[in-house]
Protein backbone atom coordinates (compact mmCIF):
# COMPACT_ATOMS: atom_id res chain seq x y z
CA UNK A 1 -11.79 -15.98 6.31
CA UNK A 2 -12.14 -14.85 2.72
CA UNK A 3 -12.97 -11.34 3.95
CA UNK A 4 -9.58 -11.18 5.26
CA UNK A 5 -8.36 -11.24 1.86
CA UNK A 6 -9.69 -8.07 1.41
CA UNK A 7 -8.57 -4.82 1.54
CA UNK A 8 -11.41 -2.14 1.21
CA UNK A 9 -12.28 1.75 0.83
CA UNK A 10 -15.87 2.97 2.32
CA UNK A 11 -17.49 5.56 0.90
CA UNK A 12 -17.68 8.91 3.12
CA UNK A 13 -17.02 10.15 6.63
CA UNK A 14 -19.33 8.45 8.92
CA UNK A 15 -20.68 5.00 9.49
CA UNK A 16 -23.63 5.14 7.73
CA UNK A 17 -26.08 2.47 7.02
CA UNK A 18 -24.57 1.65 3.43
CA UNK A 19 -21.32 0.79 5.25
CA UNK A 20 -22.17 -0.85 8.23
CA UNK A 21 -24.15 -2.94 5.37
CA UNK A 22 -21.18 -3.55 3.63
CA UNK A 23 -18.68 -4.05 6.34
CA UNK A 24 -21.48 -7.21 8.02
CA UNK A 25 -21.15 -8.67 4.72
CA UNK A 26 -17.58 -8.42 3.64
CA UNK A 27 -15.90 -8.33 7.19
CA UNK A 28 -12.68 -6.81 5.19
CA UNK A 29 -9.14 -7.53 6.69
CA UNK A 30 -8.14 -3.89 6.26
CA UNK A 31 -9.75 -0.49 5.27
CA UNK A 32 -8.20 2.47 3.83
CA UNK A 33 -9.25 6.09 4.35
CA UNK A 34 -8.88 8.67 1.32
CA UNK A 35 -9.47 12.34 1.78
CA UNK A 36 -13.22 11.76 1.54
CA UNK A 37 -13.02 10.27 4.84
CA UNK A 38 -11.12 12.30 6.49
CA UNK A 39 -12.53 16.06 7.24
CA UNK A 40 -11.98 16.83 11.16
CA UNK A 41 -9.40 15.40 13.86
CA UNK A 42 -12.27 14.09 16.39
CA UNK A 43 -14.28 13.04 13.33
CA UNK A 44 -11.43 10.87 12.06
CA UNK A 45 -10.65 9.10 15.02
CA UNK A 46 -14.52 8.37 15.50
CA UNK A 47 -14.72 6.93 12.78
CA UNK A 48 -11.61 4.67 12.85
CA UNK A 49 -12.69 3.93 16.93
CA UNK A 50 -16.10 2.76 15.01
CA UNK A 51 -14.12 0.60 12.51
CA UNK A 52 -12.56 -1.20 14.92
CA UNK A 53 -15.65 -1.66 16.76
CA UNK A 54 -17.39 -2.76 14.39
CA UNK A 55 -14.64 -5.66 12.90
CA UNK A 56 -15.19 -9.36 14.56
CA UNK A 57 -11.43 -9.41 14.10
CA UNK A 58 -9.18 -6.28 14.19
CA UNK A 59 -8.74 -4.82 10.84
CA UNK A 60 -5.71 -3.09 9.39
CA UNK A 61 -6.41 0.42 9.51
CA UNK A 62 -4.65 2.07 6.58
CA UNK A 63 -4.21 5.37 4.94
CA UNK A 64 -1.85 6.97 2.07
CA UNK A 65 0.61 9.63 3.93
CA UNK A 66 2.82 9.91 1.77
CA UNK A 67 3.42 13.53 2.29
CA UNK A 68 3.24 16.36 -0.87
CA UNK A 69 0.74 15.64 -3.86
CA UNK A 70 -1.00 12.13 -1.44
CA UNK A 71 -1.08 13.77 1.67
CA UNK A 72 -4.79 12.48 2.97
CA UNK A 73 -4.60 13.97 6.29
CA UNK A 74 -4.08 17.99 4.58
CA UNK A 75 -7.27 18.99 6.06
CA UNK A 76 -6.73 18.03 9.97
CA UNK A 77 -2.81 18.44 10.10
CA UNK A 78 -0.11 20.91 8.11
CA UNK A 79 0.92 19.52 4.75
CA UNK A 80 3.52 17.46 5.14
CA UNK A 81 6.52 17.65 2.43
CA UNK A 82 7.24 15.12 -0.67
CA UNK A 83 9.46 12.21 0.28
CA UNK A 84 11.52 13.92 -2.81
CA UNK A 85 12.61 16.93 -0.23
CA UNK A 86 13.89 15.05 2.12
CA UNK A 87 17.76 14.61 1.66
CA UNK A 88 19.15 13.66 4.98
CA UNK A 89 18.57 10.75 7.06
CA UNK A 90 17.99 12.36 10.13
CA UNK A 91 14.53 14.56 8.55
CA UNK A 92 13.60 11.53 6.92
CA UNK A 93 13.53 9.91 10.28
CA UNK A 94 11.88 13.20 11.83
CA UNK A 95 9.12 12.56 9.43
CA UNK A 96 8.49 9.31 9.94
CA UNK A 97 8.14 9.95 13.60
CA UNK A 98 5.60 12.54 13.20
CA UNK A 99 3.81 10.67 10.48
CA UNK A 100 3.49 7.50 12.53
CA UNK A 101 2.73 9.56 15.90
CA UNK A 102 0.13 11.73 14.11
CA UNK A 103 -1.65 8.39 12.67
CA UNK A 104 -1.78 6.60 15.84
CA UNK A 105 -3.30 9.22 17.40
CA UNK A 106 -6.01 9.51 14.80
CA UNK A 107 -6.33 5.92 15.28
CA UNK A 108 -4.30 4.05 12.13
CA UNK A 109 -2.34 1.39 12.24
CA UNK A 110 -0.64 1.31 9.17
CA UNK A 111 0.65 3.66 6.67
CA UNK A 112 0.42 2.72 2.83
CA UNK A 113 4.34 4.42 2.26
CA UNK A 114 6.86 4.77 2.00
CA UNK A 115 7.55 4.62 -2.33
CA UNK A 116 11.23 3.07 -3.07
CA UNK A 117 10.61 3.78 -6.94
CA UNK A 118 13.53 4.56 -8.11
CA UNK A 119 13.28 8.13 -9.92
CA UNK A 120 16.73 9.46 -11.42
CA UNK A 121 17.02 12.46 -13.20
CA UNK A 122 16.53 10.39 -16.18
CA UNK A 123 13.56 9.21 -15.33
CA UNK A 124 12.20 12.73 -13.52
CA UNK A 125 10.78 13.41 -16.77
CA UNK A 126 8.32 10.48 -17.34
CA UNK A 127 4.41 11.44 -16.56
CA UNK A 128 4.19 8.56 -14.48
CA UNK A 129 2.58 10.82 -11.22
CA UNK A 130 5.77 9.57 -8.98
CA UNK A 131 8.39 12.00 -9.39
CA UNK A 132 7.78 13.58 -5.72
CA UNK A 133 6.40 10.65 -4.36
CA UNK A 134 9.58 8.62 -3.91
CA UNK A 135 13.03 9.09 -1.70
CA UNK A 136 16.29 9.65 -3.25
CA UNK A 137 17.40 9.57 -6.55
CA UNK A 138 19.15 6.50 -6.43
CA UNK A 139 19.39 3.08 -5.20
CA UNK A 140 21.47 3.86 -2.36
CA UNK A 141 19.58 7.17 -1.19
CA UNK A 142 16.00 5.21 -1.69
CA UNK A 143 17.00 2.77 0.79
CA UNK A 144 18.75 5.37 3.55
CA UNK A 145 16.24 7.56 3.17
CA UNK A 146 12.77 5.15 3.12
CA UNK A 147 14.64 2.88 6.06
CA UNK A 148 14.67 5.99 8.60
CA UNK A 149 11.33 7.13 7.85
CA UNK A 150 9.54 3.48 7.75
CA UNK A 151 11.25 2.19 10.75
CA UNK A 152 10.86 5.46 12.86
CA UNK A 153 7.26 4.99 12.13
CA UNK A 154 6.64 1.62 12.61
CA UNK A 155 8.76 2.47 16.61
CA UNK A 156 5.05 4.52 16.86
CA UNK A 157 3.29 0.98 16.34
CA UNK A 158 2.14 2.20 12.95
CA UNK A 159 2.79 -0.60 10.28
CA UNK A 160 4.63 0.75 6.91
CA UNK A 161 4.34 -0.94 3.50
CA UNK A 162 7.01 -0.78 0.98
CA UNK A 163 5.54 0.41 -2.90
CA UNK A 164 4.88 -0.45 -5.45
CA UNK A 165 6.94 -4.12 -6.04
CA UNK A 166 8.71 -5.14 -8.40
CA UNK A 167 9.58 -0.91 -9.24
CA UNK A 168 7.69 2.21 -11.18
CA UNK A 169 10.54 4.27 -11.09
CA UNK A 170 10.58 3.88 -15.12
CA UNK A 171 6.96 3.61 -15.87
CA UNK A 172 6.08 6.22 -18.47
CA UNK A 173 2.77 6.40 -18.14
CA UNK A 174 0.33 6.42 -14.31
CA UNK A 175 -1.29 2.95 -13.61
CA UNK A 176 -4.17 4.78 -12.48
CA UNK A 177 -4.40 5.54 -16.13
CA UNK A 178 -3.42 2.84 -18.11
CA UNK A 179 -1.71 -0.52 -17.63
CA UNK A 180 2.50 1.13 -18.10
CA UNK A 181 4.68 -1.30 -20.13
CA UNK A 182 8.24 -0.64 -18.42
CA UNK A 183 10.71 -0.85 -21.34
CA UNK A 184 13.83 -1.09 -19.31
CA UNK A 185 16.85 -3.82 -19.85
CA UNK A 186 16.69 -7.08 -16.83
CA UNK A 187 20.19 -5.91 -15.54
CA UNK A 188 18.56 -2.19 -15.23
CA UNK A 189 15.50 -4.17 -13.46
CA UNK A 190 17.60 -6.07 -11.34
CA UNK A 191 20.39 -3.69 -10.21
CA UNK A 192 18.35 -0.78 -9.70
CA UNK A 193 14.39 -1.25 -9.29
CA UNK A 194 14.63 -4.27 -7.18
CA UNK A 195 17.90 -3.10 -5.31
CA UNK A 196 15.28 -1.24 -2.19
CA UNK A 197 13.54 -4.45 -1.79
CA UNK A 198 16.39 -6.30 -1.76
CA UNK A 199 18.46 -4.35 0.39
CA UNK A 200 15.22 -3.45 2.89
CA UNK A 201 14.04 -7.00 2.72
CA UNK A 202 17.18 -8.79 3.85
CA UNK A 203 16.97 -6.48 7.41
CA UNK A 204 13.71 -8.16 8.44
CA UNK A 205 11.87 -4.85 9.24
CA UNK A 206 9.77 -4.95 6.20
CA UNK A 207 5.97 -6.20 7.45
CA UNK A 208 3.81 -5.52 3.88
CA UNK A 209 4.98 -5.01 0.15
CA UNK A 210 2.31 -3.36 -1.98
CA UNK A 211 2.70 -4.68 -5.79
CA UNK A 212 2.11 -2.50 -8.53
CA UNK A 213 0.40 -2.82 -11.94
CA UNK A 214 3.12 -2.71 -14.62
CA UNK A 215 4.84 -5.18 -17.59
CA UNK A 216 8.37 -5.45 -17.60
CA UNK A 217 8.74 -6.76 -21.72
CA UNK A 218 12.55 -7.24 -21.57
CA UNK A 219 12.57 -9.18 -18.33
CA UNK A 220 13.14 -13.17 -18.24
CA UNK A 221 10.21 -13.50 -15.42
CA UNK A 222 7.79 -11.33 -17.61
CA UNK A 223 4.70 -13.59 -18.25
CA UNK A 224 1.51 -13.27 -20.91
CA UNK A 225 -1.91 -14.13 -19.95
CA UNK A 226 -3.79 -16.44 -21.77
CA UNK A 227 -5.07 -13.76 -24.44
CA UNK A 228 -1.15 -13.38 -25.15
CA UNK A 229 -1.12 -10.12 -23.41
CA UNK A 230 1.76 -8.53 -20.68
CA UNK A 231 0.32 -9.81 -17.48
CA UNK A 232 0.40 -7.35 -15.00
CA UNK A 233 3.00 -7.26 -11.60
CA UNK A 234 -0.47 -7.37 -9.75
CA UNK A 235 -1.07 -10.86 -10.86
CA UNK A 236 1.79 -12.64 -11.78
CA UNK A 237 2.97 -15.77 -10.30
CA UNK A 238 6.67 -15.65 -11.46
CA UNK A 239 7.00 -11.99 -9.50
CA UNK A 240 5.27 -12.17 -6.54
CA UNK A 241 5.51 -16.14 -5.72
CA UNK A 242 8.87 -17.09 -7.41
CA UNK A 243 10.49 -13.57 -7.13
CA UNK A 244 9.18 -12.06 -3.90
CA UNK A 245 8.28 -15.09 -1.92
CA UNK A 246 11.39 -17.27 -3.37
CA UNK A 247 14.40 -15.78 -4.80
CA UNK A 248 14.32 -12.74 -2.32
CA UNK A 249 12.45 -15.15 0.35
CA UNK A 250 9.73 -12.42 1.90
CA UNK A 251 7.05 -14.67 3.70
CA UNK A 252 5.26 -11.15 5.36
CA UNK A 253 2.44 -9.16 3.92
CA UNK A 254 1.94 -8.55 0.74
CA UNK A 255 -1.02 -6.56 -1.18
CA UNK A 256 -2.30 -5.48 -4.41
CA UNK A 257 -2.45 -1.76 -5.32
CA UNK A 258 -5.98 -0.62 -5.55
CA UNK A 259 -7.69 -2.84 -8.22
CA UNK A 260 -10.22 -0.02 -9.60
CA UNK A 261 -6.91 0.96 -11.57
CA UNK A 262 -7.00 1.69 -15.20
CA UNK A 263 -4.05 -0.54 -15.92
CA UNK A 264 -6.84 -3.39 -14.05
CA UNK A 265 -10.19 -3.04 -14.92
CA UNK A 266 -9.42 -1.94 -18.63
CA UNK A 267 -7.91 -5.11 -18.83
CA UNK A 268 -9.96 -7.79 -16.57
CA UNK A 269 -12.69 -7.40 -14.55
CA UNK A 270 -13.07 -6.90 -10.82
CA UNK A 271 -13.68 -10.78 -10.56
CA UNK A 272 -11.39 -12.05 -12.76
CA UNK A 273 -8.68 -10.07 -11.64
CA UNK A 274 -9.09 -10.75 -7.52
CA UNK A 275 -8.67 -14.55 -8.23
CA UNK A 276 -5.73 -14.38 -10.25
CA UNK A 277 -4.00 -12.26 -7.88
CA UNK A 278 -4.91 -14.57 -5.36
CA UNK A 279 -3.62 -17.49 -7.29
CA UNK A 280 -0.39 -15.22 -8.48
CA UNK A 281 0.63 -15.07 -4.48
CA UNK A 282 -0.87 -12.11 -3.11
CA UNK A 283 -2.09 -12.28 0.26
CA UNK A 284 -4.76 -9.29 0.12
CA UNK A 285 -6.79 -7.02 -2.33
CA UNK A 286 -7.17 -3.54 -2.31
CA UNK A 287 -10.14 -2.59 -3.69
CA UNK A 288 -10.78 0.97 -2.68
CA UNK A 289 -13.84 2.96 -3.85
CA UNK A 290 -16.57 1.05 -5.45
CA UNK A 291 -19.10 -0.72 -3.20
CA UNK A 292 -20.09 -2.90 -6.60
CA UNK A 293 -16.25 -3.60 -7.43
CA UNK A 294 -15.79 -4.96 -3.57
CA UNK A 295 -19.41 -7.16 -3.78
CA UNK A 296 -18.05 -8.66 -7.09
CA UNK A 297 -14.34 -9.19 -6.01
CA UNK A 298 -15.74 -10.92 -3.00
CA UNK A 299 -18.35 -12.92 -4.77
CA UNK A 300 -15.69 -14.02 -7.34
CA UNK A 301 -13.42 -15.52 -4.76
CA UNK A 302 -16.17 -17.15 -2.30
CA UNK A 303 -17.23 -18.90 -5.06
CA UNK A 304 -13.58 -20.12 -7.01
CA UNK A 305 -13.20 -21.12 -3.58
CA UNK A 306 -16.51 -23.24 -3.28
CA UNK A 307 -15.81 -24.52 -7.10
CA UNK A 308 -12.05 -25.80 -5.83
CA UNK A 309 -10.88 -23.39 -8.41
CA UNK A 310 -8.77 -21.62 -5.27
CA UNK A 311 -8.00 -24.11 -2.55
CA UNK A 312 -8.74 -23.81 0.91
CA UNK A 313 -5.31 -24.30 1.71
CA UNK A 314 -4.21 -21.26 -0.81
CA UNK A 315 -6.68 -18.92 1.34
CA UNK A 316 -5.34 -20.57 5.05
CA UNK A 317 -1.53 -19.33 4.49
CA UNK A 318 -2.34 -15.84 3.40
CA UNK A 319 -4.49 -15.51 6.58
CA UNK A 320 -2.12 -16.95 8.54
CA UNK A 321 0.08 -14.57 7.31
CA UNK A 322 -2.50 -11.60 7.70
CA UNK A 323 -3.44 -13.01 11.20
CA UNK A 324 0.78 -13.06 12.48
CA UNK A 325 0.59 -9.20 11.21
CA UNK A 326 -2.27 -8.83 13.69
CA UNK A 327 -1.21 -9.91 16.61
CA UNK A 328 1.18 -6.91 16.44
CA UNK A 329 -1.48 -4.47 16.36
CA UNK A 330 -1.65 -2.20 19.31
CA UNK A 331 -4.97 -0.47 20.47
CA UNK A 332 -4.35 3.61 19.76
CA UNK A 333 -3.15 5.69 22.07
CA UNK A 334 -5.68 8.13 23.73
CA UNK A 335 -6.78 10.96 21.61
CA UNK A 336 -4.99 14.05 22.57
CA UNK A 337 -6.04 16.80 20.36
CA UNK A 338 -2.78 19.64 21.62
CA UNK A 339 -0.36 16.37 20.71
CA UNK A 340 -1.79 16.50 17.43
CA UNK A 341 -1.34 19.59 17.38
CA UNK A 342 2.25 19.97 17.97
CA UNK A 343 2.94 17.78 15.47
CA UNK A 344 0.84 19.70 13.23
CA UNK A 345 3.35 22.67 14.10
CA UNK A 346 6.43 20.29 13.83
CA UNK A 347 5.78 19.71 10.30
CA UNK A 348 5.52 23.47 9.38
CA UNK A 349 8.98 23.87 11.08
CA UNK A 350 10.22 20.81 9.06
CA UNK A 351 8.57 22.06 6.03
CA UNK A 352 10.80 25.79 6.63
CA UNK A 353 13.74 24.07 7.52
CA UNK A 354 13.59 22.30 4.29
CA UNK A 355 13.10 24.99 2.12
C-alpha cells in the first residue's frame, strides 16, 4: 500500500536489472518517463507494455507533454508547440486530441499537463522557466484554453493533471532552482492564481492536481515550519487539506511536483519532506530521478507509518483515492506505428498553421 504513495522516475530506456530491482521493492503507484526514456516509438511502448507487466497493481503511466521547451516525446514524434501559441479553443482542443491519441498509443495513461499558471504580460518577464509553458494570458483564456485541451485528451482515455496548485504564474525565480517566495497581494492570489482551479474544479472533469513548491508571504493560509521558515505549497496542510480538499472541496488526485527540486531538498531532506507532504494532504510523491532519493522517501514513510507517526488510516484514503483513479484506466490501444505517424504529421500542420 505505501508504494502506492509513490510516484517514481527509472533510470534509462530498458528494464534493466537495477529497475526491475527497484520496481519489486517499491511497487510505485505511478512512473514517469523523461526524455532519457524515451528514444524510439517501438522502444517506448516496450517499455511501458513491460511496466505494466511488471506492476502487481496497474500503475499510472505518466509523462510531461507539455508541448515547446518539455516536450519528452521530440525524438519519436514532431515537436509539438508551447501551450503559449495556442490562442483559439478549437487548436487547443486539436492538440489535446493528438497529444492524448499519440500517448495512448505509446502506451501512457496520463499526461503531467496541462499548466494553468497564470502568466500576464506583467509577469512574462520573471525567469521563472514558465512563460511558454502555460495557456492564455489571463484567467479567463487559462481556463478556455487548458479545458479543451485536457478534456479532449482525457476523451483518448489519457488522464490530465492540472499544475502546479495553488499558482507559479508570479514566481520569480524556477523551483527547480530554488524554493520561489511569491510576493503577490491575497486578493491577487485569490482572484487570479486560484481562479483555473476554481473555475476547472467546480466542472468535475479534473482527476489529479499537481502542487507546486512555492511561499505565498502575503497570504492569510501561508504557514512556517517549525525552524520559522515559509513552508512550501508541497507540504502545507492549510493549502492542500483546508484549501484544496475543503474550501474548493477536490476529493480526486492530488500529487507533489518532483521532490529532487531545489526549492525541496535544499530545504529538507528526501525523508523528511515525503512525510510531511503526506501529513500536509497529498495523496502521492513524485520523486523522479534518484534511485537513493526513492529508497529513502520510501523508507521514511514505511517506518512513520510503523512508529504511528502517519496513521494507517491517513495512508487508506489516499489509496482509496489512487485506487478509484484506477479503475478508470484502460489497457492501450494496439500499437499502430502509421497512426503515430499521422499524428506526427498533424502536429507539423498545426505547428504551420500556427505560425
Amino acid at each position: 500500500m505505501i508504494g502506492q504513495l509513490f510516484f517514481i522516475g527509472i533510470p534509462g530506456p530498458d528494464l534493466d536489472d537495477a529497475t526491475r530491482d527497484l520496481l519489486d521493492k517499491i511497487q510505485p503507484g505511478g512512473i514517469c518517463l523523461f526524455s532519457r526514456n524515451v528514444r524510439e516509438r517501438v522502444q517506448t511502448r516496450k517499455l511501458l507494455d513491460g511496466l505494466r507487466a511488471l506492476s502487481p497493481v496497474m500503475p499510472f503511466l505518466s509523462v510531461d507533454q507539455e508541448g515547446g521547451l518539455v516536450d519528452r516525446l521530440r525524438r519519436v514524434m514532431t515537436p509539438m508547440p508551447a501551450a503559449n501559441r495556442i490562442k483559439s479553443i478549437e487548436d487547443a482542443g486539436d492538440l489535446g486530441k493528438i497529444a492524448g491519441d499519440a500517448l495512448r498509443l505509446l502506451g501512457f495513461n496520463m499526461n503531467f499537463a496541462p499548466v494553468v499558471d497564470i502568466v500576464d504580460d506583467g509577469r512574462a518577464r520573471y525567469s521563472n522557466g514558465l512563460h511558454s509553458r502555460a495557456f492564455g494570458s489571463s484567467q479567463a483564456e487559462a481556463v478556455e484554453l487548458a479545458s479543451a485541451f485536457m478534456n479532449t485528451m482525457q476523451e483518448s482515455g489519457c488522464i490530465g493533471c492540472l499544475k502546479h496548485f495553488p499558482g507559479l504564474g508570479a514566481s520569480e525565480v524556477d523551483s527547480h532552482k530554488e524554493l520561489p517566495t511569491v510576493s503577490i497581494s491575497e486578493d491577487e492570489f485569490l482572484n487570479k492564481d486560484l481562479y483555473p482551479y476554481r473555475e476547472m474544479l467546480a466542472s468535475g472533469s479534473v482527476k489529479c492536481v499537481m502542487v507546486a513548491h512555492a511561499a505565498y508571504r502575503n497570504v492569510g493560509l501561508q504557514e512556517a515550519d517549525q525552524n520559522g521558515k515559509l513552508l512550501p505549497s508541497s507540504l502545507s496542510p492549510a493549502l492542500i487539506s483546508n484549501l484544496l480538499r475543503g474550501e474548493l472541496g477536490y476529493d480526486e488526485l492530488v500529487l507533489t511536483d518532483d521532490l529532487e527540486m531545489g526549492a525541496i531538498v535544499e530545504n529538507y531532506g528526501i525523508g523528511d519532506a515525503c512525510k510531511m507532504a503526506i501529513t500536509a494532504g497529498v495523496d502521492m510523491l513524485a520523486i523522479c530521478a534518484s534511485t537513493d532519493a526513492i529508497n529513502e522517501g520510501y523508507e521514511a514513510v514505511s517506518a512513520a507509518v510503523q512508529r504511528g507517526e502517519i496513521s494507517e488510516d491517513r495512508i487508506d484514503r489516499s489509496v482509496d483515492r489512487i485506487s478509484s483513479l484506477k479503475r478508470s484506466l484502460q489497457a492501450p490501444p494496439p500499437f499502430d506505428d502509421e497512426r503515430l505517424e499521422a499524428l506526427s504529421n498533424h502536429i507539423a500542420e498545426l505547428n504551420a498553421q500556427l505560425n
